[in-house]
N, C-alpha and C. Protein backbone atom coordinates (compact mmCIF):
# COMPACT_ATOMS: atom_id res chain seq x y z
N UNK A 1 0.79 -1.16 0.00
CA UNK A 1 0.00 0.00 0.00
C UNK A 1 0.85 1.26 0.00
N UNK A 2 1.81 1.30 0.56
CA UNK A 2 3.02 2.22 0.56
C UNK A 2 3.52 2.51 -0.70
N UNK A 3 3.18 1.58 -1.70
CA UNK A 3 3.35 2.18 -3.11
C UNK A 3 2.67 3.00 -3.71
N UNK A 4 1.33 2.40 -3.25
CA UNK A 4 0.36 3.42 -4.20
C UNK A 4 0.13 4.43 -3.45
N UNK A 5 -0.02 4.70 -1.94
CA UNK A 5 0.48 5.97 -1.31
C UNK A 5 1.09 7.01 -2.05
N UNK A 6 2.37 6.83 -1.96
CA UNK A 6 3.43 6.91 -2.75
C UNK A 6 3.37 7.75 -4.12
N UNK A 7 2.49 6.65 -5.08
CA UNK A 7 2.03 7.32 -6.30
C UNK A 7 1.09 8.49 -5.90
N UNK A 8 0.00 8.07 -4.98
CA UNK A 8 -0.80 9.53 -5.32
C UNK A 8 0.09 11.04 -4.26
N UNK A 9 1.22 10.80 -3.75
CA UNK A 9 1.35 11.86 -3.21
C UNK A 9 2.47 12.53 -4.60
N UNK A 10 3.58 11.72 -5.19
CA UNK A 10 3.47 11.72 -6.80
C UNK A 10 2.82 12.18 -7.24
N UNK A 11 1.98 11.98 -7.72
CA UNK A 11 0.90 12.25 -8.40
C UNK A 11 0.58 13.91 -7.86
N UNK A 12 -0.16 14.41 -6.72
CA UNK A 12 -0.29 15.87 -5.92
C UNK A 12 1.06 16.49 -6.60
N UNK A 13 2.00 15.97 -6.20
CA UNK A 13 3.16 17.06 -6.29
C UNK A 13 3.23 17.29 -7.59
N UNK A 14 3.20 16.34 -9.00
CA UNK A 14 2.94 16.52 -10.08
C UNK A 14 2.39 17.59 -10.35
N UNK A 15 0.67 17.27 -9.81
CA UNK A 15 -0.18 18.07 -10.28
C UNK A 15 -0.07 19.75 -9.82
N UNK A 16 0.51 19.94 -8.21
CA UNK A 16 0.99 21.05 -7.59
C UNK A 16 1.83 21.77 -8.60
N UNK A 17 3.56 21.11 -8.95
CA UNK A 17 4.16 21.50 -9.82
C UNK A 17 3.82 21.91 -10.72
N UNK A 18 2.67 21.11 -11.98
CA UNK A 18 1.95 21.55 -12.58
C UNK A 18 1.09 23.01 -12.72
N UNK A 19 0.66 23.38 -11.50
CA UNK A 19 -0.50 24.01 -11.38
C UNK A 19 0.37 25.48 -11.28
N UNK A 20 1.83 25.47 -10.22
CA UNK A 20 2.73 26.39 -10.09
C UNK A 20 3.10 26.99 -11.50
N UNK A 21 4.07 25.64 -12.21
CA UNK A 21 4.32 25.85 -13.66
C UNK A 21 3.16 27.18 -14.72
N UNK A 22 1.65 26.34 -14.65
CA UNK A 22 0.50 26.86 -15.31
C UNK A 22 0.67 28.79 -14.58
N UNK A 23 0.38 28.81 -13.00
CA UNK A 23 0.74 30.32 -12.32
C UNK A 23 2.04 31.20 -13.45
N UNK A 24 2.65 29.89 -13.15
CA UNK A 24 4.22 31.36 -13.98
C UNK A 24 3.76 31.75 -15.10
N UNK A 25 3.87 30.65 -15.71
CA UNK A 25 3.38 30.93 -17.07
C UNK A 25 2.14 32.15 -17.76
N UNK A 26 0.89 31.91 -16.76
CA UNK A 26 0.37 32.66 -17.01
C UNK A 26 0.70 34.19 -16.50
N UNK A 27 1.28 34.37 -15.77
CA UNK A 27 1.81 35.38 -14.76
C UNK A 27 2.42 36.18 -16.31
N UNK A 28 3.70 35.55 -16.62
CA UNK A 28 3.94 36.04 -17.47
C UNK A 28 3.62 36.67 -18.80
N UNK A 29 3.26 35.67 -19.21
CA UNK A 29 1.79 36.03 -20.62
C UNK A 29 1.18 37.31 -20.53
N UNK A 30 0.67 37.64 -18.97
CA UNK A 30 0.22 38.91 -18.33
C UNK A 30 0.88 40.23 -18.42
N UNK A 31 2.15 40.00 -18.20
CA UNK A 31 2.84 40.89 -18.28
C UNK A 31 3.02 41.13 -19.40
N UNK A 32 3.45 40.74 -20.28
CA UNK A 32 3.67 40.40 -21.45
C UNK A 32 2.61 41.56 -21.92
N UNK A 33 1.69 40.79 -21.61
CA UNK A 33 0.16 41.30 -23.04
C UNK A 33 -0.02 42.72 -21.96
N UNK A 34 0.63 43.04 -20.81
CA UNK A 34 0.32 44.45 -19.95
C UNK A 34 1.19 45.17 -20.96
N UNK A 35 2.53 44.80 -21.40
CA UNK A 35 3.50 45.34 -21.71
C UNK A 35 3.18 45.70 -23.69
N UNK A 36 2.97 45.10 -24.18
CA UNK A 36 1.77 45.09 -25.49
C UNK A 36 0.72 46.11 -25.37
N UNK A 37 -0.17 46.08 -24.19
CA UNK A 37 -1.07 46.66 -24.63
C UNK A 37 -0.53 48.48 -24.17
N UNK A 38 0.21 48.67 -23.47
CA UNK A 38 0.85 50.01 -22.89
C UNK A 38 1.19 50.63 -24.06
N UNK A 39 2.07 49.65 -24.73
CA UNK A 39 2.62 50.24 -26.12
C UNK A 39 1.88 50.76 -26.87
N UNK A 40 0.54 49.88 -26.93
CA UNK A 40 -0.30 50.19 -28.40
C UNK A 40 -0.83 51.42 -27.45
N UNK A 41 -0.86 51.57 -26.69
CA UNK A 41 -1.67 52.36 -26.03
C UNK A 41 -1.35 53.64 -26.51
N UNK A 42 0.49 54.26 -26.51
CA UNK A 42 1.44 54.95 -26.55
C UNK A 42 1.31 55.42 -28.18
N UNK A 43 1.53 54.65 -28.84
CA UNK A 43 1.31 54.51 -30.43
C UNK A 43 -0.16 55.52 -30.58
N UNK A 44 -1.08 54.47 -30.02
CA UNK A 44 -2.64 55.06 -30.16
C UNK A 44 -2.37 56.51 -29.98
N UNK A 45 -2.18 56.78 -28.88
CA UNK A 45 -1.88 58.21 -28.55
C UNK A 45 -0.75 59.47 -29.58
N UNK A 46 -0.06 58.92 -29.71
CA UNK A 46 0.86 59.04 -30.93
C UNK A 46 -0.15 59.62 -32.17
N UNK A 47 -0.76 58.63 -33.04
CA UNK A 47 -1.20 58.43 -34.16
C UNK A 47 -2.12 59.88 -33.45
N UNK A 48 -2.87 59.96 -32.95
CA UNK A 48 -3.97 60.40 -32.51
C UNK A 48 -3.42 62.19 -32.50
N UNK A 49 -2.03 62.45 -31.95
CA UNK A 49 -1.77 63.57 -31.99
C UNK A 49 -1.25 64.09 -33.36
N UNK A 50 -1.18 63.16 -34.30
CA UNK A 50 -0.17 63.20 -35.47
C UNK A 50 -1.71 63.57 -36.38
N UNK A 51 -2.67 63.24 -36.18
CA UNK A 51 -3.74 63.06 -36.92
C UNK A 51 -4.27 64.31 -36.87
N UNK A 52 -4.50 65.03 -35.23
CA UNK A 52 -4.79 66.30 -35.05
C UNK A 52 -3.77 67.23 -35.81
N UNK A 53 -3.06 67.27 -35.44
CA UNK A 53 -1.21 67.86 -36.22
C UNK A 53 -1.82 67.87 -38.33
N UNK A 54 -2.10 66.96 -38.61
CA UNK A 54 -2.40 66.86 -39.88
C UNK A 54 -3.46 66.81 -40.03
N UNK A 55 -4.65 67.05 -39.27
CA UNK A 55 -6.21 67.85 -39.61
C UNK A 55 -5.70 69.87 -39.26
N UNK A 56 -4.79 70.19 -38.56
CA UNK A 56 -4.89 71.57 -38.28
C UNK A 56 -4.23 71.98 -39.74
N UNK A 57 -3.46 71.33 -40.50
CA UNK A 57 -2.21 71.75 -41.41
C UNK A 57 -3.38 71.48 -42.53
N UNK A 58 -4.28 70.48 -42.45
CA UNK A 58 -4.78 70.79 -44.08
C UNK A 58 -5.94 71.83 -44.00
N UNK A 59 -6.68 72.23 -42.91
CA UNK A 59 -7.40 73.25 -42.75
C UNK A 59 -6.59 74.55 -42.91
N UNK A 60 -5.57 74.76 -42.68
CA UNK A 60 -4.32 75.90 -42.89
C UNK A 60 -4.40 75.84 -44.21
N UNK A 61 -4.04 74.64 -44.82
CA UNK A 61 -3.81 74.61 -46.30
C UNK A 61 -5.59 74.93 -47.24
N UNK A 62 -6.49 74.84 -46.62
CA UNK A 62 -7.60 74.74 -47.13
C UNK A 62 -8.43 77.10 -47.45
N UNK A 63 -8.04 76.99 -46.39
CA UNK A 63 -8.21 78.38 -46.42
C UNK A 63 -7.09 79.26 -46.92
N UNK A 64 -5.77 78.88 -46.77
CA UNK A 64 -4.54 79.36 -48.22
C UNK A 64 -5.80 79.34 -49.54
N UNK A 65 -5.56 77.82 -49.84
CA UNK A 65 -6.20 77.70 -51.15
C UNK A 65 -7.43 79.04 -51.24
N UNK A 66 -8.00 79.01 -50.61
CA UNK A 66 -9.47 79.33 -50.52
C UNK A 66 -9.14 81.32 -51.43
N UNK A 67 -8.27 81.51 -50.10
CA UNK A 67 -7.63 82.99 -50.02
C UNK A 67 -7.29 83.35 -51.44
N UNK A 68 -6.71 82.32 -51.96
CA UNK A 68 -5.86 82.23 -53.57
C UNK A 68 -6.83 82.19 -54.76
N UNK A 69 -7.44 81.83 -54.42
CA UNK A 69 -9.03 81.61 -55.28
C UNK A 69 -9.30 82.89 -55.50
N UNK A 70 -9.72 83.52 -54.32
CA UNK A 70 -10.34 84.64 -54.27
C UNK A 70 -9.58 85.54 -54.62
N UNK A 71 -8.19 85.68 -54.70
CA UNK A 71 -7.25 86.45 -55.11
C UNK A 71 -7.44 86.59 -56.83
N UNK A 72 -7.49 85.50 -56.90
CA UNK A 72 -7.22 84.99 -58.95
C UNK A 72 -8.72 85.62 -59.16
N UNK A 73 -9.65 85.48 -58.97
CA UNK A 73 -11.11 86.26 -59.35
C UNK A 73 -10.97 87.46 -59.30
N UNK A 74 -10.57 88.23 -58.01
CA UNK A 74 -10.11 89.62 -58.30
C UNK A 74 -9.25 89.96 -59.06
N UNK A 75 -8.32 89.12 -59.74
CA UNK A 75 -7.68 89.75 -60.93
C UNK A 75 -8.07 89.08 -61.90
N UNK A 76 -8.77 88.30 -62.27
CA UNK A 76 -9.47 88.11 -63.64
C UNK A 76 -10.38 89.25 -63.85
N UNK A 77 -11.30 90.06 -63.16
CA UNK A 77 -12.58 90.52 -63.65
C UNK A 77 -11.19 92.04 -63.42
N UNK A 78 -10.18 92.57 -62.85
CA UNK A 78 -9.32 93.06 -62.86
C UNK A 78 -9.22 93.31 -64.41
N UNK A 79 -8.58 91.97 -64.71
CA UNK A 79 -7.87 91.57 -65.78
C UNK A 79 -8.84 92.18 -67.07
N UNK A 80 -10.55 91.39 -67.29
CA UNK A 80 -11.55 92.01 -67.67
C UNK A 80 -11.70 93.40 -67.86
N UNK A 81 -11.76 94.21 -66.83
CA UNK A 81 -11.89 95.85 -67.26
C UNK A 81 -11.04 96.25 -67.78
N UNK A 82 -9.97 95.72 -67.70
CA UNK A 82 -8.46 96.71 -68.12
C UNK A 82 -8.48 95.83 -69.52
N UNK A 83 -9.16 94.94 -70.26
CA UNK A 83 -9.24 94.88 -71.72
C UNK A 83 -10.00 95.38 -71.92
N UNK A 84 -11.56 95.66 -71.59
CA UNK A 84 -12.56 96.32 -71.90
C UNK A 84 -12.21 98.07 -72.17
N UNK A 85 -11.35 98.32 -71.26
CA UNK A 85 -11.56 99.75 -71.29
C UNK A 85 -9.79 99.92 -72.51
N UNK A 86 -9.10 98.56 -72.40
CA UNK A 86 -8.26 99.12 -73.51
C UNK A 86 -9.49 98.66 -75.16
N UNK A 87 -9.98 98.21 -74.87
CA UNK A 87 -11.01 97.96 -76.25
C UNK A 87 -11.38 99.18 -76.39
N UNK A 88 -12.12 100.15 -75.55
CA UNK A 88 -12.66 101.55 -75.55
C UNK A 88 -11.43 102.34 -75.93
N UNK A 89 -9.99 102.29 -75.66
CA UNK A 89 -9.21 103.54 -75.67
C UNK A 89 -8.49 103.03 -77.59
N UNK A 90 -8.64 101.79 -77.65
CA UNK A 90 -8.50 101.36 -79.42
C UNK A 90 -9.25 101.68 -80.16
N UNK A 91 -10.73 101.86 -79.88
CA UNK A 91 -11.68 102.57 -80.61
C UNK A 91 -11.33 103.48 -80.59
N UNK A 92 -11.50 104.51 -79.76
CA UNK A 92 -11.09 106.22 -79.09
C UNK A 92 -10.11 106.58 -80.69
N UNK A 93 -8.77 105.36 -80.45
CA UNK A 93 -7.25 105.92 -81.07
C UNK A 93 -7.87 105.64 -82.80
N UNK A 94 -8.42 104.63 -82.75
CA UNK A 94 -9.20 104.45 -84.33
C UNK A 94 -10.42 105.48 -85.08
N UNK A 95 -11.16 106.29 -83.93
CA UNK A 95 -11.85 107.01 -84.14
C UNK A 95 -10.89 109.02 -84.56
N UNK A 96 -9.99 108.92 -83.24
CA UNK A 96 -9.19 109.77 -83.96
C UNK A 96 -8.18 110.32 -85.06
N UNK A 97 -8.05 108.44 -85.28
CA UNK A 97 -6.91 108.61 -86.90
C UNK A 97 -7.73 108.60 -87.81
N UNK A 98 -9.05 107.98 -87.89
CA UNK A 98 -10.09 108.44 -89.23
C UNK A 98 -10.39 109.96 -89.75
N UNK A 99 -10.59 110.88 -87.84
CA UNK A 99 -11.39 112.07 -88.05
C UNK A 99 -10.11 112.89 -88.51
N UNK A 100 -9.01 112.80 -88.31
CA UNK A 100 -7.72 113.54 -88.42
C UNK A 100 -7.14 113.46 -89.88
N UNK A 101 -7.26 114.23 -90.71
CA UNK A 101 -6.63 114.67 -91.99
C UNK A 101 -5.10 113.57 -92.27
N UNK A 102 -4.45 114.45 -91.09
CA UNK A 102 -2.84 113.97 -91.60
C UNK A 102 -2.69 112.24 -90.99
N UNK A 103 -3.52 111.89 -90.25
CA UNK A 103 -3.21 110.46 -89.66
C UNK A 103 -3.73 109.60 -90.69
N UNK A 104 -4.78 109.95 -91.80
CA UNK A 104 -4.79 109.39 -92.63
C UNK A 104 -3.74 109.46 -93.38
N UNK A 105 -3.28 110.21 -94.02
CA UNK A 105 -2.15 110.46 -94.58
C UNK A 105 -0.63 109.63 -94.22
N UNK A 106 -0.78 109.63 -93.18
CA UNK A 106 0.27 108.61 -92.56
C UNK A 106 -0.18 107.29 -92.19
N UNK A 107 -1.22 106.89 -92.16
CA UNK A 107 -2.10 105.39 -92.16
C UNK A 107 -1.54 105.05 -93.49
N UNK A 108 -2.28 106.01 -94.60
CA UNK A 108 -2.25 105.02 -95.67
C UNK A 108 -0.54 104.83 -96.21
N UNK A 109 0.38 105.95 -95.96
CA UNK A 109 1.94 105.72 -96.12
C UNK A 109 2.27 104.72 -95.30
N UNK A 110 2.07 104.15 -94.44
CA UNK A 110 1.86 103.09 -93.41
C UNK A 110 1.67 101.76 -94.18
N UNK A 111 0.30 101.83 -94.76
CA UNK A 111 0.21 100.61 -95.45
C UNK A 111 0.24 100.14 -96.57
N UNK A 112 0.87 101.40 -97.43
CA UNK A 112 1.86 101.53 -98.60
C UNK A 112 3.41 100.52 -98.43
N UNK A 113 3.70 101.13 -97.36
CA UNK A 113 5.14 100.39 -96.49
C UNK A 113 5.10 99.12 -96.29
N UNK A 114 3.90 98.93 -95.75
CA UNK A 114 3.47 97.58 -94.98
C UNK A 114 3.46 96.50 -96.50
N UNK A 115 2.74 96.78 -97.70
CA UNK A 115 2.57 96.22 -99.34
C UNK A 115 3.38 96.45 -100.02
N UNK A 116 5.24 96.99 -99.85
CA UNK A 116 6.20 96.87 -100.61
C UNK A 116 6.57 98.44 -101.17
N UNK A 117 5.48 99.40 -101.20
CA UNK A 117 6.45 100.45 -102.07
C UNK A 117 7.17 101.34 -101.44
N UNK A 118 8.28 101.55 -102.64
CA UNK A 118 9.52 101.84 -101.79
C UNK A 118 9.43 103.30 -101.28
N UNK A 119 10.41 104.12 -101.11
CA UNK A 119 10.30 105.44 -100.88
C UNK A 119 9.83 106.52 -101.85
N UNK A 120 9.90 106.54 -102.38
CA UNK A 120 9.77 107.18 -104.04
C UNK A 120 8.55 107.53 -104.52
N UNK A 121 8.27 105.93 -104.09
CA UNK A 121 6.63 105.78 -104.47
C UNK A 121 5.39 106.76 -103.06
N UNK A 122 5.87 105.97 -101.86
CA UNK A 122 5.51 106.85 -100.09
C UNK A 122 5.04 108.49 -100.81
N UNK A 123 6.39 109.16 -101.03
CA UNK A 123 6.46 110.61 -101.38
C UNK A 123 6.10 111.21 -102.30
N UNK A 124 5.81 110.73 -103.35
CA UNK A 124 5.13 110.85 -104.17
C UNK A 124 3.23 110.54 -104.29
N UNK A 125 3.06 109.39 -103.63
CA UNK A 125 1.33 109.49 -103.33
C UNK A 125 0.99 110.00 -102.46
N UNK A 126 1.74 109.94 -101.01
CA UNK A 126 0.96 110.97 -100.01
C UNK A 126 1.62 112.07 -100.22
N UNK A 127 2.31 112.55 -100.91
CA UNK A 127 2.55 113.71 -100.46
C UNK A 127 3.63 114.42 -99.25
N UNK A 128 4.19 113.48 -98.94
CA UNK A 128 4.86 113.52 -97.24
C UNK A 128 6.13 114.11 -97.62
N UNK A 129 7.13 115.03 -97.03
CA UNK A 129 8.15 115.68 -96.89
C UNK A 129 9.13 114.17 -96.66
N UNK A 130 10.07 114.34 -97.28
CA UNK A 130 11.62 113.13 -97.46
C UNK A 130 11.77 112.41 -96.16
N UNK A 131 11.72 113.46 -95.59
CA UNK A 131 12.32 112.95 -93.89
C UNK A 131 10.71 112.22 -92.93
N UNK A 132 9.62 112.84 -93.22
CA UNK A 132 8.90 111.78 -92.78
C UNK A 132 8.86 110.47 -93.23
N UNK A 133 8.65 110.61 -94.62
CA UNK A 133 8.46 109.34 -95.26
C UNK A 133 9.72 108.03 -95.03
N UNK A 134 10.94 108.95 -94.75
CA UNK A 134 11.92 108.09 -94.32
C UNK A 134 11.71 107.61 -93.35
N UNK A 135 11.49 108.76 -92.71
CA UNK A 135 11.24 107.98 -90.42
C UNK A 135 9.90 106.62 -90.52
N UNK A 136 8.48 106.93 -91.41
CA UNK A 136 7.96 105.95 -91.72
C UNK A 136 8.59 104.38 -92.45
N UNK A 137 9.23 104.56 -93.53
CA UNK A 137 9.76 103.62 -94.06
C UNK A 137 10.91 102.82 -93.01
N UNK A 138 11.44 103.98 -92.16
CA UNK A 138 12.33 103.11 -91.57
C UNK A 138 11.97 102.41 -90.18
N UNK A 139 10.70 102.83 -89.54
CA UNK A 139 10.04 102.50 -88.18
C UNK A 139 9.39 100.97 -88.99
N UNK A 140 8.98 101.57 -90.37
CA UNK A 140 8.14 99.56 -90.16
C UNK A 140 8.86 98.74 -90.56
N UNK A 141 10.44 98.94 -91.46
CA UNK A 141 11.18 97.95 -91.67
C UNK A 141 12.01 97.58 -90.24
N UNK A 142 11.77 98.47 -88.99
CA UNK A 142 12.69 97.79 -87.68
C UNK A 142 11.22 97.01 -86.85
N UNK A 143 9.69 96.86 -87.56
CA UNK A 143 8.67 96.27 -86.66
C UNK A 143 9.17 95.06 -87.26
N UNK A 144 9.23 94.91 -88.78
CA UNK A 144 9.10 93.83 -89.25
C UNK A 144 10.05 92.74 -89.17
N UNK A 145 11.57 93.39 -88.50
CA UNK A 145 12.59 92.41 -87.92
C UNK A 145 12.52 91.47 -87.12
């Protein structure tokens, strides 16, 4: 009987050892997954400030844009009057070289110049003194360079 005694106190200490073993083990695991979850915890927190950090910077960037927008509209319709009113001051300059005697006179030596004839020809149809007709002949052969 001293044997099988024997075995079951065997047996207890087994299962004791066992049960100690199972304590560490889990003990550890614990720590472990304490030590895991602290981290993510740290991270979480992390991500979380990085996220605020990069929601304040694209709202910064959102109202830039916004600002820039509104900038470019004020100089398009800018842009708008200042052709409109040079459209008005090209009429104006077209209305005064029609009503003006001698600007015709120098229009059409103009586009005498502009269709090939030479000087000779200039001074002779309009009429123009040597030295204008030269300063003409020689202003549209330096446009046309």
């Amino acid at each position: 009987m001293q044997n099988s005694s024997e075995f079951v106190w065997l047996a207890i200490a087994a299962v004791f050892l066992l049960g100690v073993l199972l304590l560490v083990w889990c003990t550890i695991q614990w720590r472990s997954n304490k030590q895991q979850l602290a981290l993510l915890s740290q991270q979480l927190e992390t991500s979380q400030q990085q996220w605020g950090i990069a929601q304040a910077e694209i709202e910064e960037l959102r109202a830039g844009v916004i600002g820039v927008g509104q900038r470019v509209l004020v100089l398009q319709e800018r842009q708008q009057a200042l052709a409109a009113e040079l459209e008005q001051l090209d009429v104006q300059q077209q209305a005064i070289a029609l009503s003006d005697p001698e600007s015709k006179i120098y229009s059409r030596a103009m586009k005498m110049v502009e269709l090939g004839a030479d000087l000779e020809e200039i001074i002779r149809e309009c009429e123009l003194p040597r030295a204008e007709a030269e300063l003409l002949f020689n202003l549209h052969q330096q446009k046309s360079r």
